[in-house]
C-alpha atoms as a PDB file:
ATOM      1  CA  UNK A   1     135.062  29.607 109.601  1.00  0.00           C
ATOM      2  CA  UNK A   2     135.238  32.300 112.622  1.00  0.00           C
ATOM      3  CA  UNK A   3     133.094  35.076 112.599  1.00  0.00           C
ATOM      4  CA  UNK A   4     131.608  34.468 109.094  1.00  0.00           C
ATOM      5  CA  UNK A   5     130.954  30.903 110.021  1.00  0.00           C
ATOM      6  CA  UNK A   6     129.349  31.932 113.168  1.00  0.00           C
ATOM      7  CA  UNK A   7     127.343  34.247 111.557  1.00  0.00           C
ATOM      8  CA  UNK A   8     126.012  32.314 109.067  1.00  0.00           C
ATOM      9  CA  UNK A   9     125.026  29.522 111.509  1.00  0.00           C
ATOM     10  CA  UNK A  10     122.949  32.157 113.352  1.00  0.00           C
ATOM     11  CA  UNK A  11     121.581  33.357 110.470  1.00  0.00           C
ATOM     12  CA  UNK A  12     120.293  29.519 110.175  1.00  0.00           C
ATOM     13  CA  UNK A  13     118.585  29.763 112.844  1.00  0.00           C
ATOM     14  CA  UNK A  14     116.574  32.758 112.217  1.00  0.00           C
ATOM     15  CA  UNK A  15     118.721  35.304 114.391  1.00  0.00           C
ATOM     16  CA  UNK A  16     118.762  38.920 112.917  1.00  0.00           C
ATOM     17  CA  UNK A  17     122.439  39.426 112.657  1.00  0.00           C
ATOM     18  CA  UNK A  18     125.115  41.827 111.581  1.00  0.00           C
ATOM     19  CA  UNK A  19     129.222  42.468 111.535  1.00  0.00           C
ATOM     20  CA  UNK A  20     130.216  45.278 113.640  1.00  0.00           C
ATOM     21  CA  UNK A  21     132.723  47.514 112.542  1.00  0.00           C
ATOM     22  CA  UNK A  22     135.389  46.473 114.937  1.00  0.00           C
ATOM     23  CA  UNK A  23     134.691  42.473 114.638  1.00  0.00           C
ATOM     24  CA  UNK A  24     131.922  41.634 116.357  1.00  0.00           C
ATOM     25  CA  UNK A  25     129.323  39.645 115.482  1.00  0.00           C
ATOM     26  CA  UNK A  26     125.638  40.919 116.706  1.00  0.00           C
ATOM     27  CA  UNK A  27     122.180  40.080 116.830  1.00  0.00           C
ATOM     28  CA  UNK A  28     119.313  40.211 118.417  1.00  0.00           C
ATOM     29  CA  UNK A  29     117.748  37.647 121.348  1.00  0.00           C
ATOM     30  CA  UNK A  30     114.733  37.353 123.180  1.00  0.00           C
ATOM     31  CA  UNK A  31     115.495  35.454 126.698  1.00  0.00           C
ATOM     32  CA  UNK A  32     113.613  33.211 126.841  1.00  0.00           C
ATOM     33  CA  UNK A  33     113.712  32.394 130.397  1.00  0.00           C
ATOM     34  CA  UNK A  34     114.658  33.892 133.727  1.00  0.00           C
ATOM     35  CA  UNK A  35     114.458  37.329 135.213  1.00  0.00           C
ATOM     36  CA  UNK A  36     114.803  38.998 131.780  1.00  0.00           C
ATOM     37  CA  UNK A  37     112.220  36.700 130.373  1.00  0.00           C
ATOM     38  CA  UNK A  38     110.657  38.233 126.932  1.00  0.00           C
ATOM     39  CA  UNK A  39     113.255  41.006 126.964  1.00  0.00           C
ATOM     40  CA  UNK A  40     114.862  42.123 123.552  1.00  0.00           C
ATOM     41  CA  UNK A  41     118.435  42.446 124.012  1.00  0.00           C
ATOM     42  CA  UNK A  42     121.512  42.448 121.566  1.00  0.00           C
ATOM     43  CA  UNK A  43     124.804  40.425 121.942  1.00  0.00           C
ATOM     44  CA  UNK A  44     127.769  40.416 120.455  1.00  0.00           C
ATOM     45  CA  UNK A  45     130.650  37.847 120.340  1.00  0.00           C
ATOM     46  CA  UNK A  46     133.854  37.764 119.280  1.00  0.00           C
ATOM     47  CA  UNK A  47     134.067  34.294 117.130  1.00  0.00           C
ATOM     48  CA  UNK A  48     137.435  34.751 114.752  1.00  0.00           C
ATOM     49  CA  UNK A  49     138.379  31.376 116.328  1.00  0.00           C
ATOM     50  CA  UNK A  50     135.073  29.997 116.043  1.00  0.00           C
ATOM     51  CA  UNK A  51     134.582  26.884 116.209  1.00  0.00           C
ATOM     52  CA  UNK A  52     137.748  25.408 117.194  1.00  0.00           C
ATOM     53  CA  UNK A  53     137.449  27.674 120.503  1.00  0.00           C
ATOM     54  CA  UNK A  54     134.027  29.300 121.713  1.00  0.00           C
ATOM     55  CA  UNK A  55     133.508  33.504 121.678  1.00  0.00           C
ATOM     56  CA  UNK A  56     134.454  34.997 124.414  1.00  0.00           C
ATOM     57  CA  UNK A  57     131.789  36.776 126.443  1.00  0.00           C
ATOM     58  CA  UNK A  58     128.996  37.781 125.910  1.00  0.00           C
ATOM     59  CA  UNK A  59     128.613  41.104 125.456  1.00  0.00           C
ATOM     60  CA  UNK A  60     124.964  42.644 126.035  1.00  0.00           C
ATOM     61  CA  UNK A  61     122.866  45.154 125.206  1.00  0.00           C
ATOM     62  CA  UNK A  62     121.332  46.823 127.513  1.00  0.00           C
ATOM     63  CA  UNK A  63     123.298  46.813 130.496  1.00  0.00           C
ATOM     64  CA  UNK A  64     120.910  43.745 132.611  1.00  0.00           C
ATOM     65  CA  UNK A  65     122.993  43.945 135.675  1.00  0.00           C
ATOM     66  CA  UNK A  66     125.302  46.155 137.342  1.00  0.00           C
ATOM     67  CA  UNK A  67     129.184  46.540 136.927  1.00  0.00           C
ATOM     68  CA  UNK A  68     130.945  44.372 139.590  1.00  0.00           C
ATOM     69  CA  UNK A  69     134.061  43.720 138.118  1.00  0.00           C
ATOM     70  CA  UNK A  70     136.347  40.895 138.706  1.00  0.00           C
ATOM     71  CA  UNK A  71     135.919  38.010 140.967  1.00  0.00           C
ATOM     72  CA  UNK A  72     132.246  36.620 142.718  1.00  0.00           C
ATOM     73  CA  UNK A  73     129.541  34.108 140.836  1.00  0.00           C
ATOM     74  CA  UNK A  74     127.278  34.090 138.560  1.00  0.00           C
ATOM     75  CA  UNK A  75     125.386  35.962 138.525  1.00  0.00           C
ATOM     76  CA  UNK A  76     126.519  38.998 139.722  1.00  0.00           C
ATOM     77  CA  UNK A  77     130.168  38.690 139.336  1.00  0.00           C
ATOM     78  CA  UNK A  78     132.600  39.543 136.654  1.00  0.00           C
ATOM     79  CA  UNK A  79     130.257  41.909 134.877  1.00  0.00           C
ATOM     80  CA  UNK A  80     132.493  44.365 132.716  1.00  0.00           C
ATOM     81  CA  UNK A  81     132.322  47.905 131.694  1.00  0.00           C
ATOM     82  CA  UNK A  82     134.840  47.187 128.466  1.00  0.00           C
ATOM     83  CA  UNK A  83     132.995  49.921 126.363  1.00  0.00           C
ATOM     84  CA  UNK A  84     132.708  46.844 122.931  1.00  0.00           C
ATOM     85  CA  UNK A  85     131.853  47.084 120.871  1.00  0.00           C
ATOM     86  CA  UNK A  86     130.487  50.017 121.632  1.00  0.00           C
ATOM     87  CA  UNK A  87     130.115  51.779 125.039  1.00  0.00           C
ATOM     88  CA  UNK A  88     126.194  50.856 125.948  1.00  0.00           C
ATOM     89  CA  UNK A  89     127.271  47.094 126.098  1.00  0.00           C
ATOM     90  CA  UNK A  90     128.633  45.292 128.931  1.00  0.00           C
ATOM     91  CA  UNK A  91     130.929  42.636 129.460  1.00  0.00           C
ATOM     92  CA  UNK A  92     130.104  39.024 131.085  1.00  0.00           C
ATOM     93  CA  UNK A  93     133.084  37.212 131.428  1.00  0.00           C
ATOM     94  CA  UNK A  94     131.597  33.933 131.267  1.00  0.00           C
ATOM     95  CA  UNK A  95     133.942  30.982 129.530  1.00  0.00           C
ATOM     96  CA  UNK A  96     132.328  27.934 128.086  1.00  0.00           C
ATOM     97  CA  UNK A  97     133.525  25.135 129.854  1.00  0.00           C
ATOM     98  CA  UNK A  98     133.943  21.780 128.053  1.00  0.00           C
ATOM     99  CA  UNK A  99     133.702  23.191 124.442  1.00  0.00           C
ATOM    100  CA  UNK A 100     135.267  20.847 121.939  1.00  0.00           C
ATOM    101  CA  UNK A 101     135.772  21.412 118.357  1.00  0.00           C
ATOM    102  CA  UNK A 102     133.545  21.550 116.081  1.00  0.00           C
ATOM    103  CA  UNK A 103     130.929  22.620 118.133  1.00  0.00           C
ATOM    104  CA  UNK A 104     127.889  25.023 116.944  1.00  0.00           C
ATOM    105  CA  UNK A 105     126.226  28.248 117.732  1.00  0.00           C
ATOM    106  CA  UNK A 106     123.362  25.793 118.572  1.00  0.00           C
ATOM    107  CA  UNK A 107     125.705  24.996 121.532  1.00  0.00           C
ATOM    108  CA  UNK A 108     126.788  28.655 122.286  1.00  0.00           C
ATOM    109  CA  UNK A 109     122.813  29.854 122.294  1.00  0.00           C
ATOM    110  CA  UNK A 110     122.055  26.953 124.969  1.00  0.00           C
ATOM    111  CA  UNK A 111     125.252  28.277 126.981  1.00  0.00           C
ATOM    112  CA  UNK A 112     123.382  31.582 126.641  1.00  0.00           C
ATOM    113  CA  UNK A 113     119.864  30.363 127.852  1.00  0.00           C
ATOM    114  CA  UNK A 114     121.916  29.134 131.103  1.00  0.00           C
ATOM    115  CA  UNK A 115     123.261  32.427 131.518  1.00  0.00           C
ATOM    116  CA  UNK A 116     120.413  33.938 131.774  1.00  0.00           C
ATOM    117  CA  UNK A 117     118.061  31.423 133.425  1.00  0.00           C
ATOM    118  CA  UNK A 118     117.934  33.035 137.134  1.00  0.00           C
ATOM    119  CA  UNK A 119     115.524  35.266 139.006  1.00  0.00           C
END
């Protein structure tokens, strides 16, 4: 499957999304809840293992908090300045915990909504 896969399953679920040149997959989210609440923003995942192992990231457009680098909690900590897939995203390091195989993007967009889901 990977990153076709994963795109196609967000496609499903009425995401606008796209390939980036350097293989990403992107598209579009409002959050839904939190801080950011009603806030277009863009993400982009790496998914060429999807779905036997989750994308890494996220990667998000706008920058929503400030670079911190390694080390602290969410959600302040481990925010990246990678420069991917291009240089006005930033980096979340933020593993999925407990993914198993054969798991969806419906999964990976409710790991998102916790993500985001503080003041």
């Amino acid at each position: 499957m990977g990153n076709q896969g994963l795109m196609s399953q967000l496609q499903n679920k009425g995401l606008e999304t796209w390939m980036h040149t350097n293989n990403f997959v992107c598209f579009k989210f409002i959050v839904p809840i939190g801080r950011f609440k009603g806030q277009e923003i863009e993400i982009a995942l790496q998914g060429q293992q999807f779905p036997m192992l989750p994308p890494s990231g996220p990667h998000i457009k706008p920058h929503l908090l400030p670079i911190t680098g390694g080390g602290g909690t969410h959600p302040y900590g481990g925010i990246h300045d990678r420069k991917v897939p291009t240089q006005e995203y930033q980096y979340w390091s933020r593993p999925f915990k407990g993914w198993t195989s054969g798991m969806t993007a419906d999964d990976y967009l409710a790991f998102l909504r916790t993500l985001l889901d503080f003041e």
